[in-house]
PDB file of N, CA and C in Angstrom:
ATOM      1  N   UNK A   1       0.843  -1.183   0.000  1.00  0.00           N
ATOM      2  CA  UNK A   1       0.000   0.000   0.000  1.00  0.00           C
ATOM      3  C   UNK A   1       0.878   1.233   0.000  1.00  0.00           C
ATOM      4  N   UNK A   2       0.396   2.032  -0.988  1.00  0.00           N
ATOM      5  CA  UNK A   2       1.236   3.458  -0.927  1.00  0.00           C
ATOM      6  C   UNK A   2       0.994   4.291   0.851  1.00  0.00           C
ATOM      7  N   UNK A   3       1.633   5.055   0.601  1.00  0.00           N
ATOM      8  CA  UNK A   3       1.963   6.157   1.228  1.00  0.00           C
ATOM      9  C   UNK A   3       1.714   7.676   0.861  1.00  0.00           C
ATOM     10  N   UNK A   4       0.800   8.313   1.948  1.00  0.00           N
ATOM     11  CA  UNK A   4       1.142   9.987   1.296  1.00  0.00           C
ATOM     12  C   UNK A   4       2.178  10.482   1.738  1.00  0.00           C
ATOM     13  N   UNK A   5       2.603  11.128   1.088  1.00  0.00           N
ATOM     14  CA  UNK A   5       3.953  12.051   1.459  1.00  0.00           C
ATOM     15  C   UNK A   5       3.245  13.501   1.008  1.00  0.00           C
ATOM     16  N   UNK A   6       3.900  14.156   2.084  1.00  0.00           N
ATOM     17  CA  UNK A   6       3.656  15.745   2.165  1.00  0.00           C
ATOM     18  C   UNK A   6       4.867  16.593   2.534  1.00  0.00           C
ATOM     19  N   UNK A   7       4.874  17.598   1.073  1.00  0.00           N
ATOM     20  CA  UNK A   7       6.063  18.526   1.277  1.00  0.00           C
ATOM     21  C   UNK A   7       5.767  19.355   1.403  1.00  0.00           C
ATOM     22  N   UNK A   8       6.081  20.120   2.069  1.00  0.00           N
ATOM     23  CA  UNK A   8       5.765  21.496   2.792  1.00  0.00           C
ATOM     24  C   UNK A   8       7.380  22.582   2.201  1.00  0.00           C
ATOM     25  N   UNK A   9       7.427  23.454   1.175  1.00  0.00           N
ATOM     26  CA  UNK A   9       8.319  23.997   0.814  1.00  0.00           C
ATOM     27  C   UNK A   9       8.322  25.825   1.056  1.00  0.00           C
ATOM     28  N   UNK A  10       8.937  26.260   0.861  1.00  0.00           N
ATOM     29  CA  UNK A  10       8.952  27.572   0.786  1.00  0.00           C
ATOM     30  C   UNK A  10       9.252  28.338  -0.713  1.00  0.00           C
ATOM     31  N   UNK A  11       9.262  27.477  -1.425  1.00  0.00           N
ATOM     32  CA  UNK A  11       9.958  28.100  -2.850  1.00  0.00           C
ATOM     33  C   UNK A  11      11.073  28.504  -2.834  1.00  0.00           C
ATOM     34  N   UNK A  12      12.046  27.752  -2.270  1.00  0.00           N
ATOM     35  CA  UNK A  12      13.385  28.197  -2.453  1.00  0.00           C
ATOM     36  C   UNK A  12      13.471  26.908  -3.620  1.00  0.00           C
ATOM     37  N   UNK A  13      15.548  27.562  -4.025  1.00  0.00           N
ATOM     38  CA  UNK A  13      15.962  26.304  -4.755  1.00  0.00           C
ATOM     39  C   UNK A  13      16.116  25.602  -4.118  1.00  0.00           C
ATOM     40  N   UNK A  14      16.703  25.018  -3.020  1.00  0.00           N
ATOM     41  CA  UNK A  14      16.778  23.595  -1.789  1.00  0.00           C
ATOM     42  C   UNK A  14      15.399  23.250  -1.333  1.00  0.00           C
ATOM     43  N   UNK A  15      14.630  24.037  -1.783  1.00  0.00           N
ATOM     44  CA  UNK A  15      12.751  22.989  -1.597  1.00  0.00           C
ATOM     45  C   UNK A  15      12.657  22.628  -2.956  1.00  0.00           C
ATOM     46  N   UNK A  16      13.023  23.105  -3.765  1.00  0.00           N
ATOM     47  CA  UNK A  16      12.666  22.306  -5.411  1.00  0.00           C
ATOM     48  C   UNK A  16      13.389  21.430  -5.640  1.00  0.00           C
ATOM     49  N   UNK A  17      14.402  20.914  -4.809  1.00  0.00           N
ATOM     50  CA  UNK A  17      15.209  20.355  -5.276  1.00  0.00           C
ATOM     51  C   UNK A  17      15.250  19.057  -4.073  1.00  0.00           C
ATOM     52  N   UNK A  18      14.289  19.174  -2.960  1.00  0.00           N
ATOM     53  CA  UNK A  18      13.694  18.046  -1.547  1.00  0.00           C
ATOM     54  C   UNK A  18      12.553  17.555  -2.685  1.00  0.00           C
ATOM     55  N   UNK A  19      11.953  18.631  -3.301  1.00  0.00           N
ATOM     56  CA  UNK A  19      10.467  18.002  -3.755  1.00  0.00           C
ATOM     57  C   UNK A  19      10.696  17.176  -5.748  1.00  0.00           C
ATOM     58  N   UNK A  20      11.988  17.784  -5.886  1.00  0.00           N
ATOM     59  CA  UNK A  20      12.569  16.427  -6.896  1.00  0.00           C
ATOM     60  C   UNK A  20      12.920  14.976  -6.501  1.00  0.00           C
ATOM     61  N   UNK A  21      13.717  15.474  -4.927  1.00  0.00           N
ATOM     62  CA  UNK A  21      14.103  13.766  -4.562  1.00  0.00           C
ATOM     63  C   UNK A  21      13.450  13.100  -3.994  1.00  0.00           C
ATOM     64  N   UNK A  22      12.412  13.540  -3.492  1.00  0.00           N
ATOM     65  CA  UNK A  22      10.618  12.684  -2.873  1.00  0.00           C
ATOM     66  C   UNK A  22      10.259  12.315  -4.167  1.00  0.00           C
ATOM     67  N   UNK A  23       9.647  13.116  -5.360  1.00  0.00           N
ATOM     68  CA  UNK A  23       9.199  12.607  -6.519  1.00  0.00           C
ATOM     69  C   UNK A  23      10.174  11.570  -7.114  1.00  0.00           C
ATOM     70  N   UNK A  24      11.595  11.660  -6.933  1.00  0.00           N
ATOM     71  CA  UNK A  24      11.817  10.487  -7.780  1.00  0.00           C
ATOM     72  C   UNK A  24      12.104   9.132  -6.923  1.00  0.00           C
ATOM     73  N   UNK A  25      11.822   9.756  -5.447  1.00  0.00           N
ATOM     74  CA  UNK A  25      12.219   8.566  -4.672  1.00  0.00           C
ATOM     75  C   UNK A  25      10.582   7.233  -4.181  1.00  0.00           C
ATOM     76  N   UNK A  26       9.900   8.291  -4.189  1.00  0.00           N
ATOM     77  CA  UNK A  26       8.454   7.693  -3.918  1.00  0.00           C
ATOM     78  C   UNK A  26       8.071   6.363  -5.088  1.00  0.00           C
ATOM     79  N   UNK A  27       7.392   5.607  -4.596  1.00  0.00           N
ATOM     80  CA  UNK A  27       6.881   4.396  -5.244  1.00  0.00           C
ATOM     81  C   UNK A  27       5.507   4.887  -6.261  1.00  0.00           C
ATOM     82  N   UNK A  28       5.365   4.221  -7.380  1.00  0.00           N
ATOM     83  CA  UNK A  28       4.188   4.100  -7.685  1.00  0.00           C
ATOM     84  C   UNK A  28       2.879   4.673  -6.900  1.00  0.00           C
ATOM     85  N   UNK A  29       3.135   3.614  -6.208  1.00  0.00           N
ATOM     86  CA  UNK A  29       1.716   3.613  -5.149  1.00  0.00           C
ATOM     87  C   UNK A  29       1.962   4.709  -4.277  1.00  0.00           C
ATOM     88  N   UNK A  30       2.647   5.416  -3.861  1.00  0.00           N
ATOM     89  CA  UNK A  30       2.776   6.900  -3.149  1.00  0.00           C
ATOM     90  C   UNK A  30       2.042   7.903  -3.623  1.00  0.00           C
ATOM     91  N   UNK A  31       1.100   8.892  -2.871  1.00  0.00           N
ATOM     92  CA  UNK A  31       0.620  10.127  -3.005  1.00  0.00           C
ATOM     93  C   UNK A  31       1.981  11.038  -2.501  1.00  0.00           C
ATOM     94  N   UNK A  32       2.282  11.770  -3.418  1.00  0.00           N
ATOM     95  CA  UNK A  32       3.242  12.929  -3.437  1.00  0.00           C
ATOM     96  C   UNK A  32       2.106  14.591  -3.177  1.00  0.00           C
ATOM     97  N   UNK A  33       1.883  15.012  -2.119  1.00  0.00           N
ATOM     98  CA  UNK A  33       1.681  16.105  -2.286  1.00  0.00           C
ATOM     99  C   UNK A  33       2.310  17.307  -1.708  1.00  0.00           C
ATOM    100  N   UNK A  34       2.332  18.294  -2.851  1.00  0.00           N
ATOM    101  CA  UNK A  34       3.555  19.346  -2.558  1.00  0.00           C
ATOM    102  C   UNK A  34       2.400  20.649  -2.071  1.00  0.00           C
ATOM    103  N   UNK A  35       3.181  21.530  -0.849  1.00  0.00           N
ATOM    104  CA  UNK A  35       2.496  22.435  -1.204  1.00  0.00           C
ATOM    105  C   UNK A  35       3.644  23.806  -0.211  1.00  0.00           C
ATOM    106  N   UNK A  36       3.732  24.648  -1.445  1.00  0.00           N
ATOM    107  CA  UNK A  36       4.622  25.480  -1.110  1.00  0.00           C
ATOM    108  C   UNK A  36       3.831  26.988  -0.306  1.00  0.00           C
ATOM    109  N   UNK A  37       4.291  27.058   0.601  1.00  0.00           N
ATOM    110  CA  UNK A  37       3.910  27.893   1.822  1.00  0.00           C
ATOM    111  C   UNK A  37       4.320  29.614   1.339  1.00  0.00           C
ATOM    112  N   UNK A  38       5.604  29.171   0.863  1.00  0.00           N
ATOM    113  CA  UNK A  38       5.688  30.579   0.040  1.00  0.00           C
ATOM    114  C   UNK A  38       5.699  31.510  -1.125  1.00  0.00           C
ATOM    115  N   UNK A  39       3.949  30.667  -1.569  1.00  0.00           N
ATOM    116  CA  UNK A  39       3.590  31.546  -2.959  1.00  0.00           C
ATOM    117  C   UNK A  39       2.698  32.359  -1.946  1.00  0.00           C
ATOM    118  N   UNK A  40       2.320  33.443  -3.184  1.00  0.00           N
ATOM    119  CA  UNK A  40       1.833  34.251  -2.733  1.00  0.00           C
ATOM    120  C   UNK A  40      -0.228  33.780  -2.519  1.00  0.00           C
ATOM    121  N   UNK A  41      -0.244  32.706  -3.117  1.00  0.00           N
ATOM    122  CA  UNK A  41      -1.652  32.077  -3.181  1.00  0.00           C
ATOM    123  C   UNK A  41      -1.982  31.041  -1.992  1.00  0.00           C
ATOM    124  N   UNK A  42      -0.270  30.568  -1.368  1.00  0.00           N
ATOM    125  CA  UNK A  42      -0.429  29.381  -0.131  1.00  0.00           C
ATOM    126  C   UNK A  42      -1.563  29.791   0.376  1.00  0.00           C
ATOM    127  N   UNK A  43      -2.535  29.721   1.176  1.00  0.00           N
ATOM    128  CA  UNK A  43      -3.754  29.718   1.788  1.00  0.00           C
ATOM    129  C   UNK A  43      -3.976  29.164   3.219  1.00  0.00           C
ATOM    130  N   UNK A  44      -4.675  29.505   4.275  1.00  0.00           N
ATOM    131  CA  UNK A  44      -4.860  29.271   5.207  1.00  0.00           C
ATOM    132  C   UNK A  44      -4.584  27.674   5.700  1.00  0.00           C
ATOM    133  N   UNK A  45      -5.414  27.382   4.996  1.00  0.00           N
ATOM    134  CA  UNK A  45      -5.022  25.531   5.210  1.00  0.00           C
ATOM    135  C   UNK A  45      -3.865  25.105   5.099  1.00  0.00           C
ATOM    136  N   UNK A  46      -3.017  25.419   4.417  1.00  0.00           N
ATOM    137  CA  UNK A  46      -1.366  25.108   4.489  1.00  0.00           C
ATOM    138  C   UNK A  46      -0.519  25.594   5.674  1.00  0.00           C
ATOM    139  N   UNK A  47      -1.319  26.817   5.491  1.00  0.00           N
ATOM    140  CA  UNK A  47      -0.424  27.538   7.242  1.00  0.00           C
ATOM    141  C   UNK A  47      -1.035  26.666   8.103  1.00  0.00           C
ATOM    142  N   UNK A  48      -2.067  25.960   8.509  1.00  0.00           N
ATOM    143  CA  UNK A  48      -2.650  25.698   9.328  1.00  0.00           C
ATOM    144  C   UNK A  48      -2.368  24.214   9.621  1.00  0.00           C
ATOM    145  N   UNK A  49      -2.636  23.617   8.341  1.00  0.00           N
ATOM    146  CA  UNK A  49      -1.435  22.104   8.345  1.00  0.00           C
ATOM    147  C   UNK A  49       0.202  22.400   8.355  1.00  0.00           C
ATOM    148  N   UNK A  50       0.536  23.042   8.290  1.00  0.00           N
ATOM    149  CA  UNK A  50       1.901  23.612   9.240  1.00  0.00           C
ATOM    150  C   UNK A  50       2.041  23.308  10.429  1.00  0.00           C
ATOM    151  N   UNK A  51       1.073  24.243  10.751  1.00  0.00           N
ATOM    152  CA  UNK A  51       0.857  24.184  12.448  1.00  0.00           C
ATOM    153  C   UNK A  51       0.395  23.029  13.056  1.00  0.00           C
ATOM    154  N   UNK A  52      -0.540  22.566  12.411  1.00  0.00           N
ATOM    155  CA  UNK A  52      -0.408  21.419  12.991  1.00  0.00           C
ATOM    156  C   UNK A  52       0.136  19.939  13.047  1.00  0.00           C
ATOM    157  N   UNK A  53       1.081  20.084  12.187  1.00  0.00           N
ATOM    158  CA  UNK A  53       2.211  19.489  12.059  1.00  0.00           C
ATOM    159  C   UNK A  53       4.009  19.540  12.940  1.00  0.00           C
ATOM    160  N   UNK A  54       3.267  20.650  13.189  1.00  0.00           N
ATOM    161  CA  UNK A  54       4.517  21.580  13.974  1.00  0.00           C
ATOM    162  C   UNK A  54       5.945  21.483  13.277  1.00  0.00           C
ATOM    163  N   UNK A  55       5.564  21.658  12.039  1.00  0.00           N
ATOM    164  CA  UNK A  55       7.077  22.364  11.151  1.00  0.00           C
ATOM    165  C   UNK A  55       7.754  23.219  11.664  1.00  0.00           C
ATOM    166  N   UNK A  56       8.755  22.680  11.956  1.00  0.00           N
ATOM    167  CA  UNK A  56       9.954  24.235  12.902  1.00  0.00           C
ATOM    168  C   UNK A  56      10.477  24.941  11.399  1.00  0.00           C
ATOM    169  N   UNK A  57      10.993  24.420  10.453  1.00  0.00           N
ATOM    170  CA  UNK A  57      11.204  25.142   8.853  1.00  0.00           C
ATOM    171  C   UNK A  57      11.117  24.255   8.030  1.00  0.00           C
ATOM    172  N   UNK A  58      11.250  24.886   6.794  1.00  0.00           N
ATOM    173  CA  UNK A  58      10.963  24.234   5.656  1.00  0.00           C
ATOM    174  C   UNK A  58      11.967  24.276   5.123  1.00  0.00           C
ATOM    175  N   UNK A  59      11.919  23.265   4.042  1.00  0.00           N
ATOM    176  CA  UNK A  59      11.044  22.462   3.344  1.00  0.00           C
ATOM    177  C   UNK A  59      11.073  21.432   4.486  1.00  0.00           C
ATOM    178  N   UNK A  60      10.195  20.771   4.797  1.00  0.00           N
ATOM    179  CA  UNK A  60       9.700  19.884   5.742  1.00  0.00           C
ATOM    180  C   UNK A  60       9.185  18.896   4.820  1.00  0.00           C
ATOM    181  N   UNK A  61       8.739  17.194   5.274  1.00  0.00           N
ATOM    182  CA  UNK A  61       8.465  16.102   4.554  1.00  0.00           C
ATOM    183  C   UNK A  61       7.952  15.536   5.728  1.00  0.00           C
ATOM    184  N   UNK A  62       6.397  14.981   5.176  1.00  0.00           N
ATOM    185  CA  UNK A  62       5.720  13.965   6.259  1.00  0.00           C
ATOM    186  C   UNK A  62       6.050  12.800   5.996  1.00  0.00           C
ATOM    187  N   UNK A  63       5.409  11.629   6.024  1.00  0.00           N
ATOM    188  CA  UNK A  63       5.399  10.550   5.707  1.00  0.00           C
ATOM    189  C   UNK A  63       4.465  10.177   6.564  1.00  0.00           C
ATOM    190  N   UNK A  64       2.831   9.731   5.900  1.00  0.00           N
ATOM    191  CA  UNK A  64       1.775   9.458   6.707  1.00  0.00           C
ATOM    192  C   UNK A  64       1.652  10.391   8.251  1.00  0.00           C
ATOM    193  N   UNK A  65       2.289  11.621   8.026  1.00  0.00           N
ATOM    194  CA  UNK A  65       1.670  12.274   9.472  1.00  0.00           C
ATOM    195  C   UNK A  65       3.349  12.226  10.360  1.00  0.00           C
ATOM    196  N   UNK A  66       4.470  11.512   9.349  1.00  0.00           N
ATOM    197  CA  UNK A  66       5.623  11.187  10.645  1.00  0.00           C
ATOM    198  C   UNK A  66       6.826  12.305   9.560  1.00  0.00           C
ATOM    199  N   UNK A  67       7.460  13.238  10.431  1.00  0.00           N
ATOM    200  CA  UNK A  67       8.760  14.135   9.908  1.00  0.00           C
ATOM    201  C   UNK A  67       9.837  12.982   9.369  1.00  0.00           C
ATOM    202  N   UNK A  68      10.045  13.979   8.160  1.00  0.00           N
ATOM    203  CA  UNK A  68      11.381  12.766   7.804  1.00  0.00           C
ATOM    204  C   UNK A  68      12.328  14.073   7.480  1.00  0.00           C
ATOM    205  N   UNK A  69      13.390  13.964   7.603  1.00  0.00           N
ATOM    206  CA  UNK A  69      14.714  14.859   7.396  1.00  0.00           C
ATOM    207  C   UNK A  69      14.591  14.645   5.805  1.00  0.00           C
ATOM    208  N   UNK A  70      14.913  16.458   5.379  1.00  0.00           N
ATOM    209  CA  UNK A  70      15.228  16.323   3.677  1.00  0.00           C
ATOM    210  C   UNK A  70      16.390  15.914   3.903  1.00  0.00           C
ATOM    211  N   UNK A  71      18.003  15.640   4.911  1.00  0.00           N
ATOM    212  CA  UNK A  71      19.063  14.892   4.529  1.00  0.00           C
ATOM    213  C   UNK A  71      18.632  13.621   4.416  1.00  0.00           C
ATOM    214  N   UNK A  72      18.034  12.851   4.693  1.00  0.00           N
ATOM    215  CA  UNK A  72      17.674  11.598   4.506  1.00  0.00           C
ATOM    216  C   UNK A  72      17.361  11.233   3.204  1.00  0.00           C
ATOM    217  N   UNK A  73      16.380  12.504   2.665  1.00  0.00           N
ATOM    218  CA  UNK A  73      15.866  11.974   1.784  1.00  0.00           C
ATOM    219  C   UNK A  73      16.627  12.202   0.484  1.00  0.00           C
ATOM    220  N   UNK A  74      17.707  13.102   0.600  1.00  0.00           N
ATOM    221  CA  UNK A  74      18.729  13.657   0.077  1.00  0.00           C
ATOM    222  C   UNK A  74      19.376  12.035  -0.506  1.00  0.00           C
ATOM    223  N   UNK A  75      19.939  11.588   0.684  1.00  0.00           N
ATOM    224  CA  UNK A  75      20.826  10.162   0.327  1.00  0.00           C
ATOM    225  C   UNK A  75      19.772   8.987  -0.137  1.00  0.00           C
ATOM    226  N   UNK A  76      18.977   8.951   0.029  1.00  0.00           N
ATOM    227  CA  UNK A  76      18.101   8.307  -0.754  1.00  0.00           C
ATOM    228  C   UNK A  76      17.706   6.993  -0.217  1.00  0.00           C
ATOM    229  N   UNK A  77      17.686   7.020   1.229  1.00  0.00           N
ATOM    230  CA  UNK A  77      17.445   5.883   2.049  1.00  0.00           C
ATOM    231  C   UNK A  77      16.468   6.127   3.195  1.00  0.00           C
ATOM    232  N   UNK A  78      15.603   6.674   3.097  1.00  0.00           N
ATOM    233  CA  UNK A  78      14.374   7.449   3.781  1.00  0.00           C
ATOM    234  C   UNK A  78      13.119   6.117   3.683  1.00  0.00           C
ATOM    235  N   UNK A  79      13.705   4.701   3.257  1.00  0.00           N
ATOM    236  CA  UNK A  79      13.022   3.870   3.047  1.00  0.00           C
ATOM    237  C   UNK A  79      12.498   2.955   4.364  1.00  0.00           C
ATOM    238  N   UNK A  80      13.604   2.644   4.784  1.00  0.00           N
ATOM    239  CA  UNK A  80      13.893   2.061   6.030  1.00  0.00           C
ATOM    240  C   UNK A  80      12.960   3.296   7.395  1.00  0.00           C
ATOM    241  N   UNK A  81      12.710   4.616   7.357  1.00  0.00           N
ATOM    242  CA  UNK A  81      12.683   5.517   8.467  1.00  0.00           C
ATOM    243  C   UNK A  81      10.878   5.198   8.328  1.00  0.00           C
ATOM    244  N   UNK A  82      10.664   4.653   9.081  1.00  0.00           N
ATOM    245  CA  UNK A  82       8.874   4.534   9.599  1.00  0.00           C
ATOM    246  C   UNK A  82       8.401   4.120   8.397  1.00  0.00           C
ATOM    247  N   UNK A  83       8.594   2.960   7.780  1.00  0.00           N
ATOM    248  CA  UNK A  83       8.223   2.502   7.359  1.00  0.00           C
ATOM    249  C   UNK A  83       7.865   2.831   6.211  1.00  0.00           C
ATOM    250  N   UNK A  84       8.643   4.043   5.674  1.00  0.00           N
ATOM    251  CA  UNK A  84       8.535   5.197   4.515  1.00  0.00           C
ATOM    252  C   UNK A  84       8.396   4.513   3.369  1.00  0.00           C
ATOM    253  N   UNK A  85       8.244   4.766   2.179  1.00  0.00           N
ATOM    254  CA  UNK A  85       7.895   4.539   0.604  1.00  0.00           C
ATOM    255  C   UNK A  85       8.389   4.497   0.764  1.00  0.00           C
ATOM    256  N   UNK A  86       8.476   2.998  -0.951  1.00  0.00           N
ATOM    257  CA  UNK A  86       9.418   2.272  -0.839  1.00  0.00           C
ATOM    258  C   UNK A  86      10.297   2.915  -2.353  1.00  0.00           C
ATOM    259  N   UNK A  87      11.317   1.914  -2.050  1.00  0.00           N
ATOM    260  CA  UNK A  87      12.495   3.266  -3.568  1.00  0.00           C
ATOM    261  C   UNK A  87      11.584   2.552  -4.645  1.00  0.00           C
ATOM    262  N   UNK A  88      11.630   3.334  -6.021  1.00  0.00           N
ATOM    263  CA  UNK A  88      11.663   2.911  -7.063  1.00  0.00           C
ATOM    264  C   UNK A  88      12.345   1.656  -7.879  1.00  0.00           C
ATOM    265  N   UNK A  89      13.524   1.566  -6.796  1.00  0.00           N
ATOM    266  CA  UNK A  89      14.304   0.142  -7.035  1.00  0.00           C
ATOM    267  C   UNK A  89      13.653  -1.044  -6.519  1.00  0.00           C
ATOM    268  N   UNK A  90      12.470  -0.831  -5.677  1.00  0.00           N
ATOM    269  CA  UNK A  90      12.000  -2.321  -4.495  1.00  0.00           C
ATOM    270  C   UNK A  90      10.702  -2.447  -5.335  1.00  0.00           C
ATOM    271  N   UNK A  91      10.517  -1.578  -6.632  1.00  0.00           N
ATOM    272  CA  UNK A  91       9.044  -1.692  -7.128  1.00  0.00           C
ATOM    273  C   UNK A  91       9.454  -3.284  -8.369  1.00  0.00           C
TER     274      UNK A  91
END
């Protein structure tokens, strides 16, 4: 069974570049949803799933509701951490 994953970015280049290595790291079966906090359209509900997420900064990454480090996901082994999506290699 997939996984949602949720990125929480700011529109920098080091959030476009967390929300490339989730997209290419996520499985098939993974929901990837991105949502960048610092357009000018982000909307209440994003600040608010922020908060209640308790993002200290961004770019931030859930995994079903659990923080995963963008270094993790950087090296590309964020597979093993709570049971995270699985690589594109285990599909």
């Amino acid at each position: 069974m997939g996984k949602t994953i949720e990125v929480f970015t700011d529109g920098s280049s080091y959030g476009d570049r967390v929300v490339e290595w989730v997209k290419q790291s996520a499985c098939s079966r993974c929901t990837v949803l991105v949502y960048d906090a610092g357009a000018a359209e982000s909307n209440a509900d994003v600040q608010r799933k922020i908060l209640e997420y308790g993002a200290a900064s961004l770019p931030a990454i859930f995994i079903n509701g659990k923080l995963i480090s963008p270094a993790i996901v950087e090296k590309g082994n964020y597979g093993s951490m709570t049971n995270a999506p699985c690589s594109k290699a285990r599909e």
